[in-house]
N, C-alpha and C. Protein backbone atom coordinates (compact mmCIF):
# COMPACT_ATOMS: atom_id res chain seq x y z
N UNK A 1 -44.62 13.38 -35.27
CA UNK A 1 -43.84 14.45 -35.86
C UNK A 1 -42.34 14.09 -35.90
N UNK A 2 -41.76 13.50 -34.87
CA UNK A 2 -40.36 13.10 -34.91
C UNK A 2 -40.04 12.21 -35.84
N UNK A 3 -41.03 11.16 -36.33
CA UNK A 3 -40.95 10.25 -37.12
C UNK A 3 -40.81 10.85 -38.63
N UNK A 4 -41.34 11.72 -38.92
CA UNK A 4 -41.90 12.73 -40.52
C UNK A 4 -40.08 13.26 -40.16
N UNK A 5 -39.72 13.70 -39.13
CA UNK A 5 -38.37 14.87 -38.99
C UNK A 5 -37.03 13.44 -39.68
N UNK A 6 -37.31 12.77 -39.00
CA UNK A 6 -36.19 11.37 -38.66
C UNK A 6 -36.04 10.86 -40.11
N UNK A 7 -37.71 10.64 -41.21
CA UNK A 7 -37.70 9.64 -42.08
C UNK A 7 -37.37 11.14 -42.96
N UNK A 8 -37.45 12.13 -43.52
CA UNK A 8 -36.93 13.22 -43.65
C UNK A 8 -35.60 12.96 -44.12
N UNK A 9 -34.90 13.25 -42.73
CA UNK A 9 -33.34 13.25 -42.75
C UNK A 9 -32.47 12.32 -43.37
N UNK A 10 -33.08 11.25 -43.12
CA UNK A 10 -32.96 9.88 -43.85
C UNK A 10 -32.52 10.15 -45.58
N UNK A 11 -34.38 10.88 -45.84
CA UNK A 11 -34.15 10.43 -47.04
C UNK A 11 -33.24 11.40 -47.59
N UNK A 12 -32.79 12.54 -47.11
CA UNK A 12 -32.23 13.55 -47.65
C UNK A 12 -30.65 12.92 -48.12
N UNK A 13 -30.52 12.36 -46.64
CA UNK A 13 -28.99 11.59 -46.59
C UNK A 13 -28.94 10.40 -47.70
N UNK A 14 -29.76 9.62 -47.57
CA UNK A 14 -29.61 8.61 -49.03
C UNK A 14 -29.81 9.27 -50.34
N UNK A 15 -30.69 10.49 -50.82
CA UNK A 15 -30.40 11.13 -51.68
C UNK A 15 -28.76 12.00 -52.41
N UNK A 16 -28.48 12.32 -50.80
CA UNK A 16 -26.98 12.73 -51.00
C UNK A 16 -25.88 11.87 -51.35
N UNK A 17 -25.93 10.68 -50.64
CA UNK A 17 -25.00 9.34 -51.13
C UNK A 17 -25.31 8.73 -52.35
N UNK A 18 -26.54 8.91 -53.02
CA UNK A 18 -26.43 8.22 -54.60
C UNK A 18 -26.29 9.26 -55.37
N UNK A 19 -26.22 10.26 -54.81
CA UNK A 19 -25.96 11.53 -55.96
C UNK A 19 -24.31 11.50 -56.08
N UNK A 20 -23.96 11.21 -55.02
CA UNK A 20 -22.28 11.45 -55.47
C UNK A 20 -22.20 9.72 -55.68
N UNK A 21 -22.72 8.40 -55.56
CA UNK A 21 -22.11 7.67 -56.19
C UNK A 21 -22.73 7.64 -57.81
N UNK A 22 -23.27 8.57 -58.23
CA UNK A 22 -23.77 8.61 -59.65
C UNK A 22 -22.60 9.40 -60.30
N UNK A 23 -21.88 10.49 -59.33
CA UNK A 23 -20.89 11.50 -59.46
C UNK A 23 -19.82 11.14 -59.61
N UNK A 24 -19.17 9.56 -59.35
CA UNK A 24 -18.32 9.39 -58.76
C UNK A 24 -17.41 9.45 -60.17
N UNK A 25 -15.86 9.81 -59.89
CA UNK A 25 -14.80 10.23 -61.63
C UNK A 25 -14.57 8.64 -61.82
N UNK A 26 -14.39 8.70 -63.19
CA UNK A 26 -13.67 7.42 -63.93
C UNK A 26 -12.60 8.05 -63.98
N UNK A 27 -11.40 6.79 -64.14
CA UNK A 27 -10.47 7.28 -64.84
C UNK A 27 -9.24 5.92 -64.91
N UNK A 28 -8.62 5.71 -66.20
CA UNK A 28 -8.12 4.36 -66.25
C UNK A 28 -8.91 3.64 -66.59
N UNK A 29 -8.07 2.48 -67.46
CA UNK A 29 -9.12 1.10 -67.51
C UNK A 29 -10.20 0.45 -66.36
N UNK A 30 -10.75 -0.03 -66.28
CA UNK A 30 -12.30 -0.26 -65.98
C UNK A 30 -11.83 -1.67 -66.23
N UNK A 31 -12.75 -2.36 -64.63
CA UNK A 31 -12.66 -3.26 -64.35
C UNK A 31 -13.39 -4.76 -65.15
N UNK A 32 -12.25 -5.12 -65.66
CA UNK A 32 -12.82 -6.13 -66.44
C UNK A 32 -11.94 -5.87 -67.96
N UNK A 33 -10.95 -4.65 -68.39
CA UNK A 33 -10.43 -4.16 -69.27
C UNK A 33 -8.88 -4.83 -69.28
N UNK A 34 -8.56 -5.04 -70.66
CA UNK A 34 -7.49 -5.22 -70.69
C UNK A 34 -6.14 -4.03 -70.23
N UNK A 35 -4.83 -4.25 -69.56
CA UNK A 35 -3.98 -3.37 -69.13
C UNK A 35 -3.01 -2.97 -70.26
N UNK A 36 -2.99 -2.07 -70.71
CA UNK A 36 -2.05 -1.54 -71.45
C UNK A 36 -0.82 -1.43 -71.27
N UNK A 37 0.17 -2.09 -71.97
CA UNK A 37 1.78 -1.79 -71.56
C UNK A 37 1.92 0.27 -71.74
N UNK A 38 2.91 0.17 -71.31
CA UNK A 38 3.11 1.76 -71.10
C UNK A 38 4.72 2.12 -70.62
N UNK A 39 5.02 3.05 -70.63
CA UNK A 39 6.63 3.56 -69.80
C UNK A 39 6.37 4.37 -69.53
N UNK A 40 7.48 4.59 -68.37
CA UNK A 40 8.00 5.51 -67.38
C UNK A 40 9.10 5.56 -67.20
N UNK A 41 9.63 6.96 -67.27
CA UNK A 41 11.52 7.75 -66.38
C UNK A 41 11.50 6.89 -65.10
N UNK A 42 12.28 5.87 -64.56
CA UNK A 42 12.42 5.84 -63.13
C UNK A 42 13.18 7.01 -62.59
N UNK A 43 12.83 7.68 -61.65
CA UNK A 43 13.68 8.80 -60.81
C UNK A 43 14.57 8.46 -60.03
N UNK A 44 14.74 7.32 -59.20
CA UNK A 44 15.34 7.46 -57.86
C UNK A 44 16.28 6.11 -58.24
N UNK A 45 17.23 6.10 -57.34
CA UNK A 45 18.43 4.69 -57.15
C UNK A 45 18.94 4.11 -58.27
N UNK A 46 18.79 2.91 -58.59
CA UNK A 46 19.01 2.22 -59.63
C UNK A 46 18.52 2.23 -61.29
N UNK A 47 16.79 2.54 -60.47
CA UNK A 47 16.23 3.10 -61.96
C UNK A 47 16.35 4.09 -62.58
N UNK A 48 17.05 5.40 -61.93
CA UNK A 48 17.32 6.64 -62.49
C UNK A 48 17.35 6.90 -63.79
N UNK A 49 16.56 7.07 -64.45
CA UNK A 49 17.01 7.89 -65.61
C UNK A 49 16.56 6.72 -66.71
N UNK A 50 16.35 5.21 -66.38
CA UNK A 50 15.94 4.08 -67.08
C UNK A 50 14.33 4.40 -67.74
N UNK A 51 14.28 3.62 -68.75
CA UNK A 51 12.54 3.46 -69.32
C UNK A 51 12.46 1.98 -68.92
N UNK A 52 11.26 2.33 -67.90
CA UNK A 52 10.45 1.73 -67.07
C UNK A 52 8.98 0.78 -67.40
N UNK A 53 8.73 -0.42 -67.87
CA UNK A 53 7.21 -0.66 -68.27
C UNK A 53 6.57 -1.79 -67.39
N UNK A 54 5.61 -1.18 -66.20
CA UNK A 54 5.80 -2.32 -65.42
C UNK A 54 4.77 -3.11 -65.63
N UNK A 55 3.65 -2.80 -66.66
CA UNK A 55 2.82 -4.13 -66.97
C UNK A 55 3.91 -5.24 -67.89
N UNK A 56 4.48 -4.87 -68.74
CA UNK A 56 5.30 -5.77 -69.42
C UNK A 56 6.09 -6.78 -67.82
N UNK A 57 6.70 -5.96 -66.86
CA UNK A 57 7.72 -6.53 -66.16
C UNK A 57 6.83 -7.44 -65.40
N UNK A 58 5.40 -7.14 -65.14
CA UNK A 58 4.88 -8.17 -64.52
C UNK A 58 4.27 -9.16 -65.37
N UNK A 59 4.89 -9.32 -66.25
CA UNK A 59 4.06 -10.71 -67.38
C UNK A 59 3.11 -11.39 -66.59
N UNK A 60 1.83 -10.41 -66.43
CA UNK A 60 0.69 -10.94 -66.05
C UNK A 60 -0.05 -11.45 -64.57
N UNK A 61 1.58 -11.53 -63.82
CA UNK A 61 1.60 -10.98 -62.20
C UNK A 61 0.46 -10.22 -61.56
N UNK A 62 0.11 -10.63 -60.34
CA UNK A 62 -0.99 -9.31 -59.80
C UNK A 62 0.23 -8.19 -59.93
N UNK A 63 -0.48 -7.21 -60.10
CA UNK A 63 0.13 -5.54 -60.01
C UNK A 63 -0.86 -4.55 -59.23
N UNK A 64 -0.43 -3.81 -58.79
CA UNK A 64 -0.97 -2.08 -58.50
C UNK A 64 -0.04 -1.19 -59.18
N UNK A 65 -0.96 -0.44 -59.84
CA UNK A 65 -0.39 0.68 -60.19
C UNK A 65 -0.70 1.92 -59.65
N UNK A 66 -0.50 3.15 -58.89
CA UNK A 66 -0.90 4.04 -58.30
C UNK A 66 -0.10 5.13 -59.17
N UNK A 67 -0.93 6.01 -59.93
CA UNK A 67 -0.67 6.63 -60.57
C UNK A 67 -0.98 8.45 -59.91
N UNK A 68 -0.30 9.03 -59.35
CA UNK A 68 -0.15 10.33 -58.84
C UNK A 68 -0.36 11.46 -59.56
N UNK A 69 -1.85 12.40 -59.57
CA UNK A 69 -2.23 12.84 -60.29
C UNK A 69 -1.38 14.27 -59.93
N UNK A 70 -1.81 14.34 -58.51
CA UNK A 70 -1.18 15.75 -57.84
C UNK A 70 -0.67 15.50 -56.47
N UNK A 71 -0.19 15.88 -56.12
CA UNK A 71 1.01 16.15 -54.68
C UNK A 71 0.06 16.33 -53.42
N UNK A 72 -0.79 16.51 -53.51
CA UNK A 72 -0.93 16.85 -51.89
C UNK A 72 -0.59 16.00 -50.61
N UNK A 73 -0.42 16.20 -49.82
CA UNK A 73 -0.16 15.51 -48.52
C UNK A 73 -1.12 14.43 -48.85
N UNK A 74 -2.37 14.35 -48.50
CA UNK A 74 -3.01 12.98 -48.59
C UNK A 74 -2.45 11.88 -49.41
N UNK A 75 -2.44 12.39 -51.08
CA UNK A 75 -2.57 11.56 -51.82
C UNK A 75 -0.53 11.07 -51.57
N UNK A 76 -0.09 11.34 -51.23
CA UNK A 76 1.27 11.29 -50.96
C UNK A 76 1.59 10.15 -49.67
N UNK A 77 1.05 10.11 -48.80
CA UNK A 77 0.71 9.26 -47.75
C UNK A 77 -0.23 7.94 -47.66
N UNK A 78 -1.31 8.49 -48.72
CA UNK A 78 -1.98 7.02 -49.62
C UNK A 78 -0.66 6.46 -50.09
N UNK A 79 -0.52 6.73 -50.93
CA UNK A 79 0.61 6.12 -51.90
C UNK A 79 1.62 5.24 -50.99
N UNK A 80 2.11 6.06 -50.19
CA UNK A 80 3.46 5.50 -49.13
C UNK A 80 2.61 4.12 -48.67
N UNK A 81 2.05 4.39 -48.21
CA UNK A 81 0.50 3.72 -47.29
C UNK A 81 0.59 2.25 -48.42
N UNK A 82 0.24 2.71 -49.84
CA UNK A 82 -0.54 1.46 -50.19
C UNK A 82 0.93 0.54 -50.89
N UNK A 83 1.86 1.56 -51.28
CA UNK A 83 2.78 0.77 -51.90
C UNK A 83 4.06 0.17 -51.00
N UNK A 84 4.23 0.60 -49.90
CA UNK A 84 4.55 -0.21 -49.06
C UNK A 84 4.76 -0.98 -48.60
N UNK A 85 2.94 -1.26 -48.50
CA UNK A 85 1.94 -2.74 -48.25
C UNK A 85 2.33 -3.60 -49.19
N UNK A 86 2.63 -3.20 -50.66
CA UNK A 86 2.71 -4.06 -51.89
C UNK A 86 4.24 -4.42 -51.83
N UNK A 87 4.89 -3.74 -51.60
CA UNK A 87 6.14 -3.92 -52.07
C UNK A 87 6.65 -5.34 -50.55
N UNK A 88 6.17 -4.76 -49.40
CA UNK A 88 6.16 -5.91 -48.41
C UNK A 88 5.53 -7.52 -49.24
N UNK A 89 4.74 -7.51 -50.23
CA UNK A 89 3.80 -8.54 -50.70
C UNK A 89 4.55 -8.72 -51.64
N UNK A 90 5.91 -8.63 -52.37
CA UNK A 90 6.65 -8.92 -53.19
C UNK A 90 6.44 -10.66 -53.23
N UNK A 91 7.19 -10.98 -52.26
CA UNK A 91 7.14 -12.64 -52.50
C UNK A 91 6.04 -13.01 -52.60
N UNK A 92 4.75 -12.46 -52.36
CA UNK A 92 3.54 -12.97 -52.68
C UNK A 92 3.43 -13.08 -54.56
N UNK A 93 4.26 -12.22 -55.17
CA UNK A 93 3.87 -12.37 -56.31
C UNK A 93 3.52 -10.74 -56.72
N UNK A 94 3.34 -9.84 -55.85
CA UNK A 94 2.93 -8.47 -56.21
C UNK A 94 3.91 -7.92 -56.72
N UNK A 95 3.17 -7.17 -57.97
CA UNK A 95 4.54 -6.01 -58.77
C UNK A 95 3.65 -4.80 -58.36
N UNK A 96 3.93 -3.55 -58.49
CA UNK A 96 3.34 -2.61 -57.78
C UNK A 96 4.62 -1.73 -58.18
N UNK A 97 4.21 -0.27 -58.95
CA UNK A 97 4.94 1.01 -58.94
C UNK A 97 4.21 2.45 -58.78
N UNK A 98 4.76 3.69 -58.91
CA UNK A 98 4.33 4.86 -58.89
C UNK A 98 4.48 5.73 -59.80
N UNK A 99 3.63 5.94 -60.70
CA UNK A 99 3.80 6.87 -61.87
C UNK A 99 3.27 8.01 -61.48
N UNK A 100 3.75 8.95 -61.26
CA UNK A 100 3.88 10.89 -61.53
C UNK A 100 3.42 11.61 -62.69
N UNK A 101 2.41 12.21 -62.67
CA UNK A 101 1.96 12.56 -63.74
C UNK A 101 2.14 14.02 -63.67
N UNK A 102 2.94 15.00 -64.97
CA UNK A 102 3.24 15.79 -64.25
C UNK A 102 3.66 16.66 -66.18
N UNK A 103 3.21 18.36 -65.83
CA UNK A 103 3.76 18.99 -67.18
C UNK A 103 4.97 19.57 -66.87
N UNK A 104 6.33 19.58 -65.77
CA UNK A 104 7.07 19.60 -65.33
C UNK A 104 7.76 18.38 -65.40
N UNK A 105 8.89 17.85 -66.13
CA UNK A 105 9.10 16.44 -65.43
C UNK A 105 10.28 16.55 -64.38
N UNK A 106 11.32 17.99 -64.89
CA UNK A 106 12.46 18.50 -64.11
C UNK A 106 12.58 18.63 -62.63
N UNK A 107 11.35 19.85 -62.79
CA UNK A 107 10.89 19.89 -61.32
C UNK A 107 10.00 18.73 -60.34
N UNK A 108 9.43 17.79 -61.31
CA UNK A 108 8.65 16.90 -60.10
C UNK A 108 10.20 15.93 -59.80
N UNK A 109 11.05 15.75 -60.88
CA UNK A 109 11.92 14.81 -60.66
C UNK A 109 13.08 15.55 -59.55
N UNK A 110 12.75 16.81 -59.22
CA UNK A 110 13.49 17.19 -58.18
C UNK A 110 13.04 17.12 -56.78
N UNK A 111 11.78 17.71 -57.06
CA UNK A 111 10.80 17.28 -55.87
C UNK A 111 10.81 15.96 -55.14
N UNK A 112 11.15 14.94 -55.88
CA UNK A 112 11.12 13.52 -55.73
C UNK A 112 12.51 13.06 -55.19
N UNK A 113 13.39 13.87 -55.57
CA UNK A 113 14.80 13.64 -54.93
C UNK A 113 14.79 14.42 -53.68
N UNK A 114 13.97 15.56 -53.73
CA UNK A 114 13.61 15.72 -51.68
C UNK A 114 12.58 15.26 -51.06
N UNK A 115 11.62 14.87 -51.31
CA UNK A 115 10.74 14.24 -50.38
C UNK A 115 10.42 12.70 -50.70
N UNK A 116 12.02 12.49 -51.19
CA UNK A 116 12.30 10.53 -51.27
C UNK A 116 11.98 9.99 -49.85
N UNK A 117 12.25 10.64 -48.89
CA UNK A 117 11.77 9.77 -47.43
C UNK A 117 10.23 9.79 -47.05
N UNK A 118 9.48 10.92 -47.82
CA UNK A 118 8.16 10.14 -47.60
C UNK A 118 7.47 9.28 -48.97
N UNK A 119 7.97 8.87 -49.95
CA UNK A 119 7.76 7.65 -50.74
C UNK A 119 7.81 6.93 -50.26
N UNK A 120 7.30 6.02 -51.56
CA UNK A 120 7.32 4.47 -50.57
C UNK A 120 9.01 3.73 -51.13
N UNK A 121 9.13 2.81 -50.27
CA UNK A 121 10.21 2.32 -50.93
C UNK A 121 10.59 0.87 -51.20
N UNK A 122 10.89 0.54 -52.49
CA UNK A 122 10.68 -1.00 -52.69
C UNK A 122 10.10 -1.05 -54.03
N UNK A 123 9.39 0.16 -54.62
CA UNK A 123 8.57 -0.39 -55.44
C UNK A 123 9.52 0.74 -56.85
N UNK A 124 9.36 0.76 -57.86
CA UNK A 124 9.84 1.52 -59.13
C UNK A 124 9.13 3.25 -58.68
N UNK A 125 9.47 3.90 -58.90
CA UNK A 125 8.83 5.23 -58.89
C UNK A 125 9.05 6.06 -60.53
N UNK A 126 8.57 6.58 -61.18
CA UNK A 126 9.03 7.04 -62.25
C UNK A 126 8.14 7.81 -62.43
N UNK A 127 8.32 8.75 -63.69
CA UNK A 127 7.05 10.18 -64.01
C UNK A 127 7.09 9.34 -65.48
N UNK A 128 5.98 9.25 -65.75
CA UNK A 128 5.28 9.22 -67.04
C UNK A 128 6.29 9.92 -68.10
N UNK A 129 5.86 9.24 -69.44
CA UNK A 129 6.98 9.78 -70.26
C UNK A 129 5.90 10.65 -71.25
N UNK A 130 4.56 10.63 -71.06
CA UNK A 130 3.63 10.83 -72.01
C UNK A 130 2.80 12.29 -71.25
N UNK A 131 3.47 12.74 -70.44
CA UNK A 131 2.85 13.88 -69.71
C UNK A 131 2.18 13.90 -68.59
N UNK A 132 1.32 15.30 -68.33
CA UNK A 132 0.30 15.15 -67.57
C UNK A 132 -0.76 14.11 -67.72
N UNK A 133 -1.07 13.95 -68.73
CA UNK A 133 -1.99 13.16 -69.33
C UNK A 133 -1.76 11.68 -69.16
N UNK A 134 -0.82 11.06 -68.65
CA UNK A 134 -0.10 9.93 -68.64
C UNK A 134 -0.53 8.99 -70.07
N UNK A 135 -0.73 7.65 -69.68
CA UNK A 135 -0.21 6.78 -71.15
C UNK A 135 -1.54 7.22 -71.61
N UNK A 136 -1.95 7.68 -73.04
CA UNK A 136 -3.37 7.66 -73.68
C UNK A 136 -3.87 6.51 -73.66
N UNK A 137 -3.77 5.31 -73.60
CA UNK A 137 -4.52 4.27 -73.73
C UNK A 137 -4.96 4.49 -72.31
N UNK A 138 -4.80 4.92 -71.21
CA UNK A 138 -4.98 4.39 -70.02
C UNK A 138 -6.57 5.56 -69.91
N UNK A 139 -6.22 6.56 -70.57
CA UNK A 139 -7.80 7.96 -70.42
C UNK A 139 -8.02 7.74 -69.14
N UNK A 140 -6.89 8.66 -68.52
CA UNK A 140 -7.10 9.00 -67.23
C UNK A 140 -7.15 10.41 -67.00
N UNK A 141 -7.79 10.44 -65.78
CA UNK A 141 -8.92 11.78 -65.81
C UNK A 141 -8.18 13.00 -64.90
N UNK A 142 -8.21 14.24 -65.55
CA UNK A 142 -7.57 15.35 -64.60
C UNK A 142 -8.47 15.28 -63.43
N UNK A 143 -9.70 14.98 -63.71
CA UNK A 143 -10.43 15.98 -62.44
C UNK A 143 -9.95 14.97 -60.91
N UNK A 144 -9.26 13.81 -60.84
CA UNK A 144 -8.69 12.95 -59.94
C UNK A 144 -7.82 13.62 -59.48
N UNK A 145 -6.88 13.12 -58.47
CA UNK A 145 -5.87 13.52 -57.76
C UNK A 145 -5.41 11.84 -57.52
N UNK A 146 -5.95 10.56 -57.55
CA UNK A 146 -5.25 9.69 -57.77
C UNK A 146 -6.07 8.39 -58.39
N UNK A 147 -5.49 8.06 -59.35
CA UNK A 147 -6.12 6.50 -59.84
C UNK A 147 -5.40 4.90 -59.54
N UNK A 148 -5.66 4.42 -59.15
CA UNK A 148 -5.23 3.29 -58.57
C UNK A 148 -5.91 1.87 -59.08
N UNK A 149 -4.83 1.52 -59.84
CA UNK A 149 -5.29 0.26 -60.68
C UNK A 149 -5.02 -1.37 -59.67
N UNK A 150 -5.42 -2.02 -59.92
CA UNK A 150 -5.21 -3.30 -59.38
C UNK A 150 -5.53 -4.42 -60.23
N UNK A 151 -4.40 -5.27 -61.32
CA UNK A 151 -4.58 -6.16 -61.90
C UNK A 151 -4.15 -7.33 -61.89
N UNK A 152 -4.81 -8.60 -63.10
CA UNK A 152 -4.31 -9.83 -62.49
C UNK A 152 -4.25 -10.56 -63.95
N UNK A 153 -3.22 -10.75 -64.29
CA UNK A 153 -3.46 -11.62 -65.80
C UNK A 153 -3.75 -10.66 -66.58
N UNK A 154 -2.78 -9.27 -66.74
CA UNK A 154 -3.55 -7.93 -67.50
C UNK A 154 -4.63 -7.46 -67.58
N UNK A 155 -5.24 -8.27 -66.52
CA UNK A 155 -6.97 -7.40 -66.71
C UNK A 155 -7.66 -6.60 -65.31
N UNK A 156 -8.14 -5.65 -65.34
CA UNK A 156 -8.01 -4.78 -64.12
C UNK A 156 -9.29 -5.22 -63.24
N UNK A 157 -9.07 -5.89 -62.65
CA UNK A 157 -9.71 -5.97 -61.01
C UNK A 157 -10.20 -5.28 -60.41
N UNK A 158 -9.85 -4.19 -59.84
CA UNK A 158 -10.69 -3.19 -59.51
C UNK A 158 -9.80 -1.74 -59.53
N UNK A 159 -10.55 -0.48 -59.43
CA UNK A 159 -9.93 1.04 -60.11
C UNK A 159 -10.61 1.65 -58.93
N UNK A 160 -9.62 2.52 -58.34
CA UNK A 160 -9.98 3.48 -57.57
C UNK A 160 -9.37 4.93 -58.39
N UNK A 161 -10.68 5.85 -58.24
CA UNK A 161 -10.57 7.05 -59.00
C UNK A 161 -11.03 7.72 -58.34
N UNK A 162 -9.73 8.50 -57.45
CA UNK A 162 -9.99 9.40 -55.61
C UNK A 162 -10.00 10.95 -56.28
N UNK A 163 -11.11 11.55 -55.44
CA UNK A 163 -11.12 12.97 -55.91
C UNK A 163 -10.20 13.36 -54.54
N UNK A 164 -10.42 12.89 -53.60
CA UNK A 164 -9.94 13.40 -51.80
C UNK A 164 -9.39 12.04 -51.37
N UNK A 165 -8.19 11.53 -51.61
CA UNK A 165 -7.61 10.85 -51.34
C UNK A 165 -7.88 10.71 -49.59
N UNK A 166 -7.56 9.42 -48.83
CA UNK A 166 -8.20 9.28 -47.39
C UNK A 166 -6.99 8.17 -47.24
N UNK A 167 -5.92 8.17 -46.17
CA UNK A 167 -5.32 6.44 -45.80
C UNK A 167 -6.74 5.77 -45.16
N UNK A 168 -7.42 6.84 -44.25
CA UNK A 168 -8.41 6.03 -43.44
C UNK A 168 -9.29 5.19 -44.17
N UNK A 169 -9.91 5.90 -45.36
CA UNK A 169 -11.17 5.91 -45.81
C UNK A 169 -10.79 4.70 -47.51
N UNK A 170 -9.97 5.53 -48.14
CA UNK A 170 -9.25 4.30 -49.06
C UNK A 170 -8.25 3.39 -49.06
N UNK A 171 -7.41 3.12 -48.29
CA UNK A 171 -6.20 2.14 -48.29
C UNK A 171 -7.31 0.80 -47.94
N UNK A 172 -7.75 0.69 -46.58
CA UNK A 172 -8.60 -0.44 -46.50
C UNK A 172 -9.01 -1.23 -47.49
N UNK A 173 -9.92 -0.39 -48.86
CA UNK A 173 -10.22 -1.04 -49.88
C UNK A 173 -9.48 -1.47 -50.84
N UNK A 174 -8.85 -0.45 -50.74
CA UNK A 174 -7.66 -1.11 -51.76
C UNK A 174 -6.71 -2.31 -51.31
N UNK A 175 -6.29 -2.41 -49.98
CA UNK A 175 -5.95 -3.39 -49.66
C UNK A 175 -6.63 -4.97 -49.71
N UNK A 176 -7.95 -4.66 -49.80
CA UNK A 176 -8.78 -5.80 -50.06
C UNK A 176 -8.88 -6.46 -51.52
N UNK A 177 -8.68 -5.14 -52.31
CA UNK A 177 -9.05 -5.82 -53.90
C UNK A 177 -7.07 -6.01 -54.10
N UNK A 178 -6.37 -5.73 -53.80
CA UNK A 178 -4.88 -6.48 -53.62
C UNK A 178 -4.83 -8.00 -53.04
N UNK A 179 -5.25 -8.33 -52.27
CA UNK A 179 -5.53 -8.99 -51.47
C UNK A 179 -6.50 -10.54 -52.32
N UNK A 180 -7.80 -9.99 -53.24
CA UNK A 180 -8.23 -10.66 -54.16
C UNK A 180 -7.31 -10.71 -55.12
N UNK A 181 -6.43 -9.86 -55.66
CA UNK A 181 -5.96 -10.19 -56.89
C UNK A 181 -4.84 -11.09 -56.52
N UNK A 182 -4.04 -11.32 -55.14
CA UNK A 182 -3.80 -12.11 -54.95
C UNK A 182 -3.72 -13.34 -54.58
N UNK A 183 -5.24 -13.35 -54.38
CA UNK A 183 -5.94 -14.41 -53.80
C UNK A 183 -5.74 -15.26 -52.42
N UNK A 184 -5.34 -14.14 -51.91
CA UNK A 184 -5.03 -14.42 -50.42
C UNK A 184 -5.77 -13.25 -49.75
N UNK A 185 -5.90 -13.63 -47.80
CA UNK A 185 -6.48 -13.10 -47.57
C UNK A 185 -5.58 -11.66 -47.02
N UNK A 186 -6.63 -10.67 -46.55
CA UNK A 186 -6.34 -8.97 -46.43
C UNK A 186 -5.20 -9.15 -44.90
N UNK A 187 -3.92 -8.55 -44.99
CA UNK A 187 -2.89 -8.46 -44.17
C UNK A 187 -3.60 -8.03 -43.03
């Protein structure tokens, strides 16, 4: 009987894990896709107020792009978390920025001038010039809260498309497919 209860639970639980990886959001180019040039407002320091295109600036450079769907604490601390890491990996060759996606650009660009100390810093920060919706070529998805590109030679490596952003649960991976696109090993 414990065995019928045990193999049970089991299967319930592997039913639940391929149901949400069948579930799981797209959003952004897809791995194996070419990267679309695009711009962005830089907000903060030097870039203030500049048009920003950082696939062009990385002529083909590994990049991350972490594109900020919505604000919450998590996805705000990912971000710090992963671009950080990148912007430390500069001399490795990493370009890496933060695009804001936002139907406000006034208010996120104010928001961003007060909670500049929990950004990351090192890397471009800017809000999309193309809206909430960010660049159309990129068909990135509302129902996210963050998409996270990782490319190499303009072509995307791997896409994280977080409904519940995690440092615990996603930075790890993402640090790994950074890590491949630079072809060195994970910090």
């Amino acid at each position: 009987m414990r065995f019928f209860v045990y193999a049970s639970a089991c299967a319930v639980l592997f039913f639940q894990q391929a149901a949400v990886l069948v579930a799981k959001e797209s959003s952004g180019p897809q791995v194996g896709d070419m990267l679309p040039n695009f711009t962005m407002r830089g907000v903060l320091d030097d870039e203030a107020g500049k048009s920003i295109d950082l696939v062009k600036d990385a002529a083909g450079r590994p990049i991350v792009l972490f594109f900020l769907h919505e604000r919450p604490r998590p996805s705000v601390v990912l971000a710090r978390q992963v671009l950080t890491d990148a912007a430390n990996r500069k001399s490795s060759g990493l370009d890496a920025g933060l695009v804001l996606l936002t139907a406000d650009a006034a208010g996120t660009e104010d928001w961003v001038k007060i909670a500049n100390q929990a950004l990351p810093r090192g890397v471009p920060i800017g809000i999309s010039t193309e809206g909430p919706a960010g660049p159309p070529a990129y068909n990135l998805s509302s129902k996210v809260i963050v998409t996270v590109i990782v490319a190499r030679n303009n072509r995307v490596v791997a896409n994280f498309a977080l409904t519940q952003p995690s440092v615990t649960d996603d930075a790890p991976a993402i640090a790994a497919a950074i890590s491949a696109a630079l072809e060195k090993p994970a910090p």
